[in-house]
C-alpha atoms as a PDB file:
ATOM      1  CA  UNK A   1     163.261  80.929 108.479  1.00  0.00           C
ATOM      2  CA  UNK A   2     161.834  78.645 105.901  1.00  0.00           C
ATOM      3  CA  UNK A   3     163.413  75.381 105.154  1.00  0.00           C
ATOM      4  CA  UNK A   4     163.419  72.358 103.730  1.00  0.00           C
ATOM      5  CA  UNK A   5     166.580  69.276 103.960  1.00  0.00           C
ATOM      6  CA  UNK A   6     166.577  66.791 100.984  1.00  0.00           C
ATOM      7  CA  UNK A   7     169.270  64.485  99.723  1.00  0.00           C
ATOM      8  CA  UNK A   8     168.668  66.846  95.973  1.00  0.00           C
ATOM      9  CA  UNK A   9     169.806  69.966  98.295  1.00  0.00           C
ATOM     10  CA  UNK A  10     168.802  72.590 100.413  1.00  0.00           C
ATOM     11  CA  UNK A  11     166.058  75.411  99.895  1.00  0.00           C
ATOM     12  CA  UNK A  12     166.195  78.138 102.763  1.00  0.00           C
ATOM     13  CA  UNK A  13     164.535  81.604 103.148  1.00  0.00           C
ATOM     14  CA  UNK A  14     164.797  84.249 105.403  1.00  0.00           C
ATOM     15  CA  UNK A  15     162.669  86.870 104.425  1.00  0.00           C
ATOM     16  CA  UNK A  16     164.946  88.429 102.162  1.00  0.00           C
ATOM     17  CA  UNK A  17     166.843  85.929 100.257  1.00  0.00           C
ATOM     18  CA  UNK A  18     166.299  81.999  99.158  1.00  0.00           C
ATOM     19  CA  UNK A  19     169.907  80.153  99.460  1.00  0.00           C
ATOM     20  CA  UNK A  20     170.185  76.810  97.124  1.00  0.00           C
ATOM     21  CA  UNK A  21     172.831  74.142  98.372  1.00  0.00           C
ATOM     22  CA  UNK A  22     173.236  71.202  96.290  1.00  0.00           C
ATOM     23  CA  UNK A  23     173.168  67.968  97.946  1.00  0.00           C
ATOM     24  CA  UNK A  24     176.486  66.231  98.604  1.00  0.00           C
ATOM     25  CA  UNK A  25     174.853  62.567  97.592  1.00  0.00           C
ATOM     26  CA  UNK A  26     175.942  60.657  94.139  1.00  0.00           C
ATOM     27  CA  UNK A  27     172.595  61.054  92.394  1.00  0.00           C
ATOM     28  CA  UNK A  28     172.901  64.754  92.663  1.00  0.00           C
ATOM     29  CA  UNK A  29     174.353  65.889  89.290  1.00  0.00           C
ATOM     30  CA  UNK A  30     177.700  67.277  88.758  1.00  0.00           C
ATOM     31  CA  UNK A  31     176.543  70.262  87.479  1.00  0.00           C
ATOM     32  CA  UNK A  32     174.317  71.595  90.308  1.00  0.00           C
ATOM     33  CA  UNK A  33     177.559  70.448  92.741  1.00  0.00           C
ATOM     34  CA  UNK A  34     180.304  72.171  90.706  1.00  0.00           C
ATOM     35  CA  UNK A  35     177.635  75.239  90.151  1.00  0.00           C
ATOM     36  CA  UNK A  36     177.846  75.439  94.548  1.00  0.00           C
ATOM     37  CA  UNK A  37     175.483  77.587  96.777  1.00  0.00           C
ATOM     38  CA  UNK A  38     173.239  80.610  94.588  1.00  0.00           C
ATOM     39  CA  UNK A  39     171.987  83.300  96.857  1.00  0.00           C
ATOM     40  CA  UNK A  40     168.671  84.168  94.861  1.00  0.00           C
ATOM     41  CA  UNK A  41     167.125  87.546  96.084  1.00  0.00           C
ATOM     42  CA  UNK A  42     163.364  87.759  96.308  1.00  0.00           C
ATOM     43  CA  UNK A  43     163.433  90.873  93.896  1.00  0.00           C
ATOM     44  CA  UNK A  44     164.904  87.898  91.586  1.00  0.00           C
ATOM     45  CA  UNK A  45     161.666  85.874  92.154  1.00  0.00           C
ATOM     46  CA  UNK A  46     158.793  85.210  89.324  1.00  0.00           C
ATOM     47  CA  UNK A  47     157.545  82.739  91.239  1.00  0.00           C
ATOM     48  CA  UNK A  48     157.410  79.414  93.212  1.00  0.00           C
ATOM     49  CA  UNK A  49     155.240  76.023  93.076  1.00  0.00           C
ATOM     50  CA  UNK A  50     155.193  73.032  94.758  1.00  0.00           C
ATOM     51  CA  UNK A  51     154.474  69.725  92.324  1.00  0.00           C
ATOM     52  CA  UNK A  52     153.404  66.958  94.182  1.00  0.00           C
ATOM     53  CA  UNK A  53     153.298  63.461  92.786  1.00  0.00           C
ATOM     54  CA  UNK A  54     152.964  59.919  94.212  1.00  0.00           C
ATOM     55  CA  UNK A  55     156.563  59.135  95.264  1.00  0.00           C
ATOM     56  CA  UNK A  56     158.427  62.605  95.127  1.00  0.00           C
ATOM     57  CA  UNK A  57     157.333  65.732  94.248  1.00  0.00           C
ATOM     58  CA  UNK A  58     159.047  68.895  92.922  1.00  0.00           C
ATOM     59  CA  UNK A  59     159.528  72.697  94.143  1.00  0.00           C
ATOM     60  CA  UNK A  60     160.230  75.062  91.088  1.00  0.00           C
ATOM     61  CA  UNK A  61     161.191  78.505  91.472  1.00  0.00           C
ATOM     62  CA  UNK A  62     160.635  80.399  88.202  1.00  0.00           C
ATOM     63  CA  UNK A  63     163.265  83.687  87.977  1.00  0.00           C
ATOM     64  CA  UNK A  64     162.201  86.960  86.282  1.00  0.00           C
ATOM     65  CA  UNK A  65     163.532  87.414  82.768  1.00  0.00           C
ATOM     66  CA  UNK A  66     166.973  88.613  82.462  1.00  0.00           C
ATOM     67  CA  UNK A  67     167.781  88.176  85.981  1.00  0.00           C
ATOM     68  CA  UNK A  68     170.034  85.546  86.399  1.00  0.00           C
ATOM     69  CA  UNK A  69     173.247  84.862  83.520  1.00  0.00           C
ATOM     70  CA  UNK A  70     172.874  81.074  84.348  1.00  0.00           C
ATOM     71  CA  UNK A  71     169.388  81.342  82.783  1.00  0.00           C
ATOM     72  CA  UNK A  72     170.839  83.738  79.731  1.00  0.00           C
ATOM     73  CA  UNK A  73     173.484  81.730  79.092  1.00  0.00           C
ATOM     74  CA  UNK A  74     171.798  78.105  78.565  1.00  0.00           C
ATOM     75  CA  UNK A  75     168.837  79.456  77.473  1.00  0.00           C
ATOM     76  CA  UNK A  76     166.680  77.100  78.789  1.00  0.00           C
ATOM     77  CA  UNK A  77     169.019  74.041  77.554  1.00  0.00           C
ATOM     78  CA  UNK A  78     169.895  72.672  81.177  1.00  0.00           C
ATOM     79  CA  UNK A  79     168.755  69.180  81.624  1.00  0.00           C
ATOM     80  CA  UNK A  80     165.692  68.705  84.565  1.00  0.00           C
ATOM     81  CA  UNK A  81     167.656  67.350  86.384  1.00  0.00           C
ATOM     82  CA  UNK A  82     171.055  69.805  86.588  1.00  0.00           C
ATOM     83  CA  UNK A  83     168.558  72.708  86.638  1.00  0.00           C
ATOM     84  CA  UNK A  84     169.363  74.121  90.060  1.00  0.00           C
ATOM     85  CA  UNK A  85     166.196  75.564  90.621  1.00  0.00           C
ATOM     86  CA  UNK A  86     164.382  72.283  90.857  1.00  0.00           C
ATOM     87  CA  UNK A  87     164.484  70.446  94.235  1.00  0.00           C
ATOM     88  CA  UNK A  88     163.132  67.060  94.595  1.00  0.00           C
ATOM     89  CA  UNK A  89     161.055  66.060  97.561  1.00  0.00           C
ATOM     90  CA  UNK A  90     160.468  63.253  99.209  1.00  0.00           C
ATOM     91  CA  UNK A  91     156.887  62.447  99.649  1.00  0.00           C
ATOM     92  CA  UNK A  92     156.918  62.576 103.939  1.00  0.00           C
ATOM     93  CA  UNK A  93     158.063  66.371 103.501  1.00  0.00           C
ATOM     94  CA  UNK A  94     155.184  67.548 100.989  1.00  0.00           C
ATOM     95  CA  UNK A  95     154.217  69.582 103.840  1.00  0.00           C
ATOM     96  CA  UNK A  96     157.317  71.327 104.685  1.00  0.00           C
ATOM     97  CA  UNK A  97     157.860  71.878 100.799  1.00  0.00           C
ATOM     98  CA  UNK A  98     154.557  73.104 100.912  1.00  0.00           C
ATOM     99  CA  UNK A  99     155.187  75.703 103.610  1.00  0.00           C
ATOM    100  CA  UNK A 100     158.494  77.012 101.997  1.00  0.00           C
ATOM    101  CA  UNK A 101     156.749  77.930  98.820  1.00  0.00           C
ATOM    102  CA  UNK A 102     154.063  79.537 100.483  1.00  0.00           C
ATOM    103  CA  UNK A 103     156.064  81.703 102.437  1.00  0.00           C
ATOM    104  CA  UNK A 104     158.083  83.125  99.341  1.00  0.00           C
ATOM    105  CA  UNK A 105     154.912  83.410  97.424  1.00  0.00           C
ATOM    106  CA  UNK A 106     153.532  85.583 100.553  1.00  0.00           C
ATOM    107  CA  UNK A 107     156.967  87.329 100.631  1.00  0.00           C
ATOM    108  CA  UNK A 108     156.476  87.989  97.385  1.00  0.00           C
ATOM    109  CA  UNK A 109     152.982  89.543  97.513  1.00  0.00           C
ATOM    110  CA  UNK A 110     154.184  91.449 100.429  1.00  0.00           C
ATOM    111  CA  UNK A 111     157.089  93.057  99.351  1.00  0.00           C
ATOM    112  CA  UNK A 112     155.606  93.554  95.426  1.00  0.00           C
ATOM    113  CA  UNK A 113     157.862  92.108  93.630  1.00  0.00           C
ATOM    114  CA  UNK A 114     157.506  93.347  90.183  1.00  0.00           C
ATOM    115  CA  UNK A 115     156.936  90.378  87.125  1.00  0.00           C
ATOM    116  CA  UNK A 116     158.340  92.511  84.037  1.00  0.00           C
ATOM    117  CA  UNK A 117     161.797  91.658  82.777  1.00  0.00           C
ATOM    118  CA  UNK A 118     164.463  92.959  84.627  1.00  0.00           C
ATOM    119  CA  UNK A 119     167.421  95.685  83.736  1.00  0.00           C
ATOM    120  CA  UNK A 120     170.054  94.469  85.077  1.00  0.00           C
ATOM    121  CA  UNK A 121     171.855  91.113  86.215  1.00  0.00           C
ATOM    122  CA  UNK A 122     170.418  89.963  90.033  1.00  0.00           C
ATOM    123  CA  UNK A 123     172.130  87.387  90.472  1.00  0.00           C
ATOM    124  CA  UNK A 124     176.515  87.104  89.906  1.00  0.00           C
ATOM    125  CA  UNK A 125     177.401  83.944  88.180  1.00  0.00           C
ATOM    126  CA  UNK A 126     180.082  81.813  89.136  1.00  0.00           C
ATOM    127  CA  UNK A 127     182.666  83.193  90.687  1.00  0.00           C
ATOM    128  CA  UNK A 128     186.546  83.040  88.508  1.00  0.00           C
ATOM    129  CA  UNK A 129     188.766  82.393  87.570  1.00  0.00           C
ATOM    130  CA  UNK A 130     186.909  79.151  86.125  1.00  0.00           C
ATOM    131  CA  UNK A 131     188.297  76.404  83.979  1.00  0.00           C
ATOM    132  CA  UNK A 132     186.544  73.438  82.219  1.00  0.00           C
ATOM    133  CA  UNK A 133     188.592  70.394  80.159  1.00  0.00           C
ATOM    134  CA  UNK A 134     185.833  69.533  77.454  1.00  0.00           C
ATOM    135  CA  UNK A 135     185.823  66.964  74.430  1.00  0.00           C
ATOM    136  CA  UNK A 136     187.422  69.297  72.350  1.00  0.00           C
ATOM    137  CA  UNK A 137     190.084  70.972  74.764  1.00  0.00           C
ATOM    138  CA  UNK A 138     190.233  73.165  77.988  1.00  0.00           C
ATOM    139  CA  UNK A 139     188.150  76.658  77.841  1.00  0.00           C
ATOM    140  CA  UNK A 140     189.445  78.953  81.116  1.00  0.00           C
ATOM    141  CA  UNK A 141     187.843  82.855  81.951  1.00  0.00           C
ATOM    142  CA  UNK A 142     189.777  84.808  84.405  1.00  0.00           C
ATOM    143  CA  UNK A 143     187.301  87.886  84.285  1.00  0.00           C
ATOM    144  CA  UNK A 144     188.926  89.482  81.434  1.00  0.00           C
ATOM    145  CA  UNK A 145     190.172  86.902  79.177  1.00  0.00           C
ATOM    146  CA  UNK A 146     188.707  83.486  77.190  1.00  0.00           C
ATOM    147  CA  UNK A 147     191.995  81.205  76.429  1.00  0.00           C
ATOM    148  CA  UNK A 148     190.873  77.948  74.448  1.00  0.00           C
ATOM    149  CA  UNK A 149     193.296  75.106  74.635  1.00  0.00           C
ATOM    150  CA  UNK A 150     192.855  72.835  71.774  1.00  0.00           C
ATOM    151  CA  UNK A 151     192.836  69.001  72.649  1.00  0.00           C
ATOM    152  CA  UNK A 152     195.103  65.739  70.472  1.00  0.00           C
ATOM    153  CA  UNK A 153     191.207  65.431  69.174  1.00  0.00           C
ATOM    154  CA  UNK A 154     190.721  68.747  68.107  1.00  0.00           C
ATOM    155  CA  UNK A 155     190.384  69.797  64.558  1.00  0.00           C
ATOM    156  CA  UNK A 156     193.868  70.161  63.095  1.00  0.00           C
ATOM    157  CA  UNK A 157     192.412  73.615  61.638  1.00  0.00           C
ATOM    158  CA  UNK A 158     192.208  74.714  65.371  1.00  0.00           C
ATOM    159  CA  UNK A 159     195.079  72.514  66.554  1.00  0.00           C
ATOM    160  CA  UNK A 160     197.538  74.806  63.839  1.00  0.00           C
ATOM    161  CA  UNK A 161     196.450  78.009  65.350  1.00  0.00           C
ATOM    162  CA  UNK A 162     197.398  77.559  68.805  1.00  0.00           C
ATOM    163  CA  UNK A 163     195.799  78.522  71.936  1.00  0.00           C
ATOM    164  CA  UNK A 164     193.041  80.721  70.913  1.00  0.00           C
ATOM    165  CA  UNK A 165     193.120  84.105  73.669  1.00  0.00           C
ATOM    166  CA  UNK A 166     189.735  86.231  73.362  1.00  0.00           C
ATOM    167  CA  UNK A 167     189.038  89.005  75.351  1.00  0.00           C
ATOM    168  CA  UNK A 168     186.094  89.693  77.082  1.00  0.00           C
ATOM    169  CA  UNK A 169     185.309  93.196  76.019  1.00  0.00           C
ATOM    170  CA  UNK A 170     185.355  91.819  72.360  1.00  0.00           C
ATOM    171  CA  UNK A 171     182.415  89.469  72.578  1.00  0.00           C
ATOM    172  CA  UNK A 172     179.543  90.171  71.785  1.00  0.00           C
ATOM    173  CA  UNK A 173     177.520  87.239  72.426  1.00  0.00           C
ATOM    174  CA  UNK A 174     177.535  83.455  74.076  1.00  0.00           C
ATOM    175  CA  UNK A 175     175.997  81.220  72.089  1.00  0.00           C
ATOM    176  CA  UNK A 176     175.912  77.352  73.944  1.00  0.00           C
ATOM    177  CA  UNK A 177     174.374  74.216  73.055  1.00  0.00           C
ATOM    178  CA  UNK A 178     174.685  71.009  75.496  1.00  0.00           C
ATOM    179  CA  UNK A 179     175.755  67.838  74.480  1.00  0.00           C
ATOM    180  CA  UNK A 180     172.790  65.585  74.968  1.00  0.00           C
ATOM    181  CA  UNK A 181     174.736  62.279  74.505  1.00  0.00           C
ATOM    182  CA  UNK A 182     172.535  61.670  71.025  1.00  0.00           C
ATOM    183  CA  UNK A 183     173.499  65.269  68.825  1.00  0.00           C
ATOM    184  CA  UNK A 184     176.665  67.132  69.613  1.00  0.00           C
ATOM    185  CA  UNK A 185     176.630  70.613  71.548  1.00  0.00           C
ATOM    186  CA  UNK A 186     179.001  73.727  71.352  1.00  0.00           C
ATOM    187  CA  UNK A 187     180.169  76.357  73.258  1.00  0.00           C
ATOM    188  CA  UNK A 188     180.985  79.598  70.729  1.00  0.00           C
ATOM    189  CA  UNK A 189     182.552  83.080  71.392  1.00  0.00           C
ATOM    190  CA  UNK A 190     181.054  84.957  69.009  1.00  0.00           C
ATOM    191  CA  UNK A 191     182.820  88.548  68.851  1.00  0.00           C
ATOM    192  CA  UNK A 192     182.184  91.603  66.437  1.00  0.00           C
ATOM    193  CA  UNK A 193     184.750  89.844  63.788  1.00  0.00           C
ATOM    194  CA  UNK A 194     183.123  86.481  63.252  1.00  0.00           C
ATOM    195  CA  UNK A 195     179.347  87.009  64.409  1.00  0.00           C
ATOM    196  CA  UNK A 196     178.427  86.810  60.848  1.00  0.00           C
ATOM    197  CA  UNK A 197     180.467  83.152  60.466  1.00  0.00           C
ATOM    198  CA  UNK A 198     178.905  80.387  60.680  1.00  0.00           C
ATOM    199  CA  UNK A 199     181.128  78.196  60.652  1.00  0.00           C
ATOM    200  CA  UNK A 200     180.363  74.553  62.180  1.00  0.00           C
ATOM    201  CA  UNK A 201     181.788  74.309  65.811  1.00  0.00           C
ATOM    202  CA  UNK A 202     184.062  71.170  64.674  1.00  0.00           C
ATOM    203  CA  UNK A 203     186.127  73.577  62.471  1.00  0.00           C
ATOM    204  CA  UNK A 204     185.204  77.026  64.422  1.00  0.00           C
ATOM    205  CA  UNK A 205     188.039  78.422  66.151  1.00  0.00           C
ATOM    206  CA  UNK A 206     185.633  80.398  68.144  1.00  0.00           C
ATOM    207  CA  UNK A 207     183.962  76.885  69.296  1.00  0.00           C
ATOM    208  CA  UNK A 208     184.489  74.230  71.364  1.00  0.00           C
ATOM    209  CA  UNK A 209     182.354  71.430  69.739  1.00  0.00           C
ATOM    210  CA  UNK A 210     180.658  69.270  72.454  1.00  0.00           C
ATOM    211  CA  UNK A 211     180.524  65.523  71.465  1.00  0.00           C
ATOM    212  CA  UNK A 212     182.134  63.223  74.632  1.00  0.00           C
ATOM    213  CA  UNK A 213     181.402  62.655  77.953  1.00  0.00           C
ATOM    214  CA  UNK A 214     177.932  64.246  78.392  1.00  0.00           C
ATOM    215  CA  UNK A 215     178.447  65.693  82.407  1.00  0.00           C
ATOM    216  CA  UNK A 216     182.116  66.562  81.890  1.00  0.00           C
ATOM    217  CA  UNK A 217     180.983  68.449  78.708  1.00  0.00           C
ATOM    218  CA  UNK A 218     177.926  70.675  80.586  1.00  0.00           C
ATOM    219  CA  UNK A 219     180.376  71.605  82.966  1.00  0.00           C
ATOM    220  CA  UNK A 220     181.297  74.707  80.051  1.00  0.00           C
ATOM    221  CA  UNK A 221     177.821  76.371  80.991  1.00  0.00           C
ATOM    222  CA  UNK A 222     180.368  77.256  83.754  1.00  0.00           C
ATOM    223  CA  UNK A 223     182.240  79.620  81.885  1.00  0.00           C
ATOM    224  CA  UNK A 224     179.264  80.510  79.305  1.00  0.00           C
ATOM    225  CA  UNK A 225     177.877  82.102  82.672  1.00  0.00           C
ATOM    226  CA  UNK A 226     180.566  83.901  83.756  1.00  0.00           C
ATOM    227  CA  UNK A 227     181.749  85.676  80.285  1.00  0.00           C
ATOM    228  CA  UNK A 228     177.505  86.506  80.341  1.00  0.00           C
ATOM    229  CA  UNK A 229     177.692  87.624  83.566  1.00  0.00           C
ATOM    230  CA  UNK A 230     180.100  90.086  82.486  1.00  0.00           C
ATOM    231  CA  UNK A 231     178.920  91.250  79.224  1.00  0.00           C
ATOM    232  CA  UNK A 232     176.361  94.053  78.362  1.00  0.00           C
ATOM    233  CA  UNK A 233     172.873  92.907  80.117  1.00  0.00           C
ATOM    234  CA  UNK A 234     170.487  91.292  77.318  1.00  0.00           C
ATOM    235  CA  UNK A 235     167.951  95.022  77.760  1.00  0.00           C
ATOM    236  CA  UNK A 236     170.737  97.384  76.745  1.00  0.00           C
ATOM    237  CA  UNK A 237     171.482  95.002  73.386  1.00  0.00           C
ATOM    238  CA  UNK A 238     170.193  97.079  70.486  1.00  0.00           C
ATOM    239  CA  UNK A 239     172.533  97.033  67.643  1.00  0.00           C
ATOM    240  CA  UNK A 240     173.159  92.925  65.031  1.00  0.00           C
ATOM    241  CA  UNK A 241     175.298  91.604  67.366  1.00  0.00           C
ATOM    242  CA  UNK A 242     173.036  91.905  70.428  1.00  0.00           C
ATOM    243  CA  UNK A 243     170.377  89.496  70.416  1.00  0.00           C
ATOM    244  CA  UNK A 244     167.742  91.882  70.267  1.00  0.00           C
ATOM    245  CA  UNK A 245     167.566  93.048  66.372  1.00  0.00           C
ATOM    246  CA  UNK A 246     168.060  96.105  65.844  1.00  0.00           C
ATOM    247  CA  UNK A 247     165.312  97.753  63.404  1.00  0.00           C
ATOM    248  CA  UNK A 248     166.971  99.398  60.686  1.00  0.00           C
ATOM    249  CA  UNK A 249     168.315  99.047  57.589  1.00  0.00           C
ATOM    250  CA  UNK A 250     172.165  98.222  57.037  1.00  0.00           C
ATOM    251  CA  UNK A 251     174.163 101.040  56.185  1.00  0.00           C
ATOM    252  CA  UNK A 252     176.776 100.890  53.445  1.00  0.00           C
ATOM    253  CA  UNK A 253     179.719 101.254  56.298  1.00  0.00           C
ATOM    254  CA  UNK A 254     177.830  98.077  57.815  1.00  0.00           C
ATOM    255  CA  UNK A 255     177.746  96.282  54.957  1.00  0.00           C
ATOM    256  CA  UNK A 256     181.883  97.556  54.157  1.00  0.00           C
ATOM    257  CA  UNK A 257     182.810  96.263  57.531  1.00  0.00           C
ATOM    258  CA  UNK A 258     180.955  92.360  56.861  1.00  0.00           C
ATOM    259  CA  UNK A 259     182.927  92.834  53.462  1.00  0.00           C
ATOM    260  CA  UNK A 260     186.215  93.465  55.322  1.00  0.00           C
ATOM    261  CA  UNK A 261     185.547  90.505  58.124  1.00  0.00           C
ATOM    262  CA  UNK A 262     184.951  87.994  55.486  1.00  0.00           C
ATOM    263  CA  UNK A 263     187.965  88.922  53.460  1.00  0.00           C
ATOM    264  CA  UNK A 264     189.782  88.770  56.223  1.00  0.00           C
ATOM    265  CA  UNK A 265     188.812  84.879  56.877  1.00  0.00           C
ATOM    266  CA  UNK A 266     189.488  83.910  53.283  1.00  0.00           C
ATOM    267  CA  UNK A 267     192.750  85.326  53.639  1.00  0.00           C
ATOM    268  CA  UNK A 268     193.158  83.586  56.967  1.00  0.00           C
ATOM    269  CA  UNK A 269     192.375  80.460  55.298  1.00  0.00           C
ATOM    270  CA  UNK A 270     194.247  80.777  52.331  1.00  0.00           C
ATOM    271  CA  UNK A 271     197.465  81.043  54.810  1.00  0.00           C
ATOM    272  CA  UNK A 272     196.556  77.642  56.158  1.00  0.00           C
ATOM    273  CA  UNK A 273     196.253  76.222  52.380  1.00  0.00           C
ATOM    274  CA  UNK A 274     199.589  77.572  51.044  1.00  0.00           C
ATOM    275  CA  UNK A 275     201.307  76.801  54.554  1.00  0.00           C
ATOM    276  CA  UNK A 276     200.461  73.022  53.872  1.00  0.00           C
ATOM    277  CA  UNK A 277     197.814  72.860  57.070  1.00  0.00           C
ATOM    278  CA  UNK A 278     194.434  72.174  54.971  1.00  0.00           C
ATOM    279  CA  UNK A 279     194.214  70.171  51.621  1.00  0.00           C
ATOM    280  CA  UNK A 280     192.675  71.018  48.567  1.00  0.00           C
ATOM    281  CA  UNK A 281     189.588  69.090  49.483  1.00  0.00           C
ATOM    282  CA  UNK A 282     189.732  70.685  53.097  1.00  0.00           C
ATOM    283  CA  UNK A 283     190.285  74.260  52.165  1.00  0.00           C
ATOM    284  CA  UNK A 284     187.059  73.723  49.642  1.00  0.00           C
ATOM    285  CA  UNK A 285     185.085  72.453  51.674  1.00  0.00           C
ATOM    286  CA  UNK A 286     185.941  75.416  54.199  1.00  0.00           C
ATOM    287  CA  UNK A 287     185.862  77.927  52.006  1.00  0.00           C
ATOM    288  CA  UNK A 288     182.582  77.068  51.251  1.00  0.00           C
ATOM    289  CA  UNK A 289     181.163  76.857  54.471  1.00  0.00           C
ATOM    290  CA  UNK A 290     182.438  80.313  55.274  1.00  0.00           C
ATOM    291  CA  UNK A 291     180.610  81.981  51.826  1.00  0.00           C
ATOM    292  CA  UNK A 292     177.783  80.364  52.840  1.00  0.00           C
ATOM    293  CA  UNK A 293     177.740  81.833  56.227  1.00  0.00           C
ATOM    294  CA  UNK A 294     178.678  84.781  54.990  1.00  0.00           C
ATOM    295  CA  UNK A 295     175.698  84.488  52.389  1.00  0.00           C
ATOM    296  CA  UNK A 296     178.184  85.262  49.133  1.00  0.00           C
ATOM    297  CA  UNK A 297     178.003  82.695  46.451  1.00  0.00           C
ATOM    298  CA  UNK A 298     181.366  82.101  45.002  1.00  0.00           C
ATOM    299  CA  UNK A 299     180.887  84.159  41.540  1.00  0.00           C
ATOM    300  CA  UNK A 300     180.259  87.192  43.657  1.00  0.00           C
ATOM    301  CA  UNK A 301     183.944  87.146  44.245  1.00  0.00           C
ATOM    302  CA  UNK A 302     184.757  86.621  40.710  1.00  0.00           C
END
C-alpha cells in the first residue's frame, strides 16, 4: 500500500486501484468535498507526476480520454484548485509523494496499461439522486429524470413555463460552463428538439445560467456528471447531436425535421406573446435570437 496524508486529501494505492479522499479542512474546496471519495482503477490511469516546488508541491494524475464523466462533463473547465485529481503536498512529504507516484507509474508499466482513448465509462460519477440550488433555480437528476426549478430571479420566460421535467433518454448532450466570478457560466440540456437553438442561457429553458455565488454555482458539475455518466459514451457518438460530427451531408428528412423544431419554438413563443407573458420588445428580441440560432433570416419565413 502506497500512501500519502495531506490536509488537500488522501491519495492511496493498492496495486489495483488509487482511492482520492478529500480533506475535511476549510481550504479544501467545496467541490472536491461534496464530489466525496473516487475509486480510480489503474486501467483508468494515463499517468502520474509529482511537481515539486519550494513550499508545496503537486501530484497530478492524468486519466485516459473518455474514461471518467467528471472529465467529459467539464471539459477541462474545473478550477486548479476543485480539480480532484490534484493533491497538494507539503514540502516535508516530497518523498512520500514521490514514492506514491512511482509506484503507480511502475504499476502501470507492469500491468500495460494501454494510453489510447477508452470505450467505455471507467469510472461511475456521482452517485443519485443529486440536487444542486444554483443562481438561477434548483436542477435535481434521479437517474432517469432532469426537473429544473426556476428561482424569484429567473427569467420570467422560464419562470411562466413552470418546472421544466427532461428525461434522460432525450438528451443528447451536456453542455456546462462554470461561473468564474468575472463572465457568467451555464449548465444546458441540450436534447434532439433544441440542439440546433441557441438560445442564450438567461432566456434558455434548457439552461440554468450561472452568474451568483461562484462555489455554490460549480456545485451543478454535480449533476452535469451524472446525466453524462448515463448517456451514450462520447466513442459511440456518430450522428449532429453527438459531439463527434458526423461526415455526411444533411438529408432532406434532416433538414424537414430542423424545419419542424424551429416552427415548433416560434409557435411556442408566439403563445407566450398573445398570452401577455413577453412584450413586443421581448418577443422581438427572442424571436430573433432563435432565427439566428436557427441560421434563418427573417424573410426566409416570408
Amino acid at each position: 500500500m502506497a500512501e500519502i496524508i495531506q490536509r488537500d486529501g488522501t491519495w492511496a494505492f493498492d496495486g489495483t486501484t488509487v482511492r482520492i479522499t478529500p480533506g475535511l479542512h476549510r481550504s479544501v474546496p467545496l467541490f472536491r468535498q461534496s464530489y466525496g471519495e473516487i475509486a480510480v482503477p489503474l486501467e483508468a490511469v494515463a499517468g502520474i507526476v509529482y511537481e515539486p516546488e519550494r513550499r508545496r508541491g503537486r501530484l497530478r494524475m492524468r486519466l485516459r480520454e473518455g474514461a471518467d464523466p467528471l472529465l467529459q462533463a467539464t471539459g477541462g473547465r474545473l478550477p486548479e484548485a476543485a480539480d480532484p485529481y490534484r493533491l497538494a503536498v507539503d514540502v516535508d512529504r516530497s518523498g512520500v509523494a514521490a514514492y506514491v507516484a512511482e509506484e503507480i507509474r511502475h504499476a502501470l508499466l507492469l500491468d500495460q496499461v494501454p494510453q489510447e482513448p477508452t470505450s467505455a465509462y471507467l469510472l461511475p460519477g456521482p452517485p443519485v439522486p443529486v440536487s444542486v440550488r444554483s443562481s438561477d433555480g434548483t436542477v435535481s437528476f434521479d437517474g432517469t429524470q432532469v426537473r429544473i426549478d426556476w428561482a424569484d430571479t429567473s427569467d420570467r420566460v422560464k419562470r411562466s413555463t413552470g418546472p421544466r421535467i427532461i428525461t434522460a433518454a432525450d438528451v443528447v448532450r451536456v453542455e456546462w460552463l462554470p461561473n468564474s466570478g468575472y463572465e457568467d457560466g451555464f449548465l444546458r440540456f441540450a436534447t434532439r428538439e433544441t440542439a440546433f437553438s441557441k438560445l442564450p442561457p438567461e432566456k434558455d429553458p434548457y439552461a440554468l445560467d450561472l452568474w451568483g455565488n461562484v462555489r455554490r454555482d460549480l456545485l451543478t458539475a454535480l449533476v452535469a456528471t451524472a446525466v453524462t455518466a448515463r448517456l451514450p459514451h462520447p466513442s459511440t457518438r456518430t450522428g449532429e447531436d453527438g459531439e463527434r460530427p458526423l461526415r455526411r451531408t444533411v438529408s432532406v428528412p434532416a433538414q424537414a425535421e430542423h424545419h419542424d423544431v424551429l416552427l415548433r419554438r416560434l409557435r411556442e413563443l408566439g403563445e407566450l406573446h398573445r398570452d401577455g407573458v413577453l412584450t413586443d420588445e421581448e418577443f422581438a428580441r427572442t424571436k430573433t435570437v432563435i432565427l439566428r440560432g436557427f441560421q434563418v433570416l427573417p424573410q426566409d419565413l416570408s
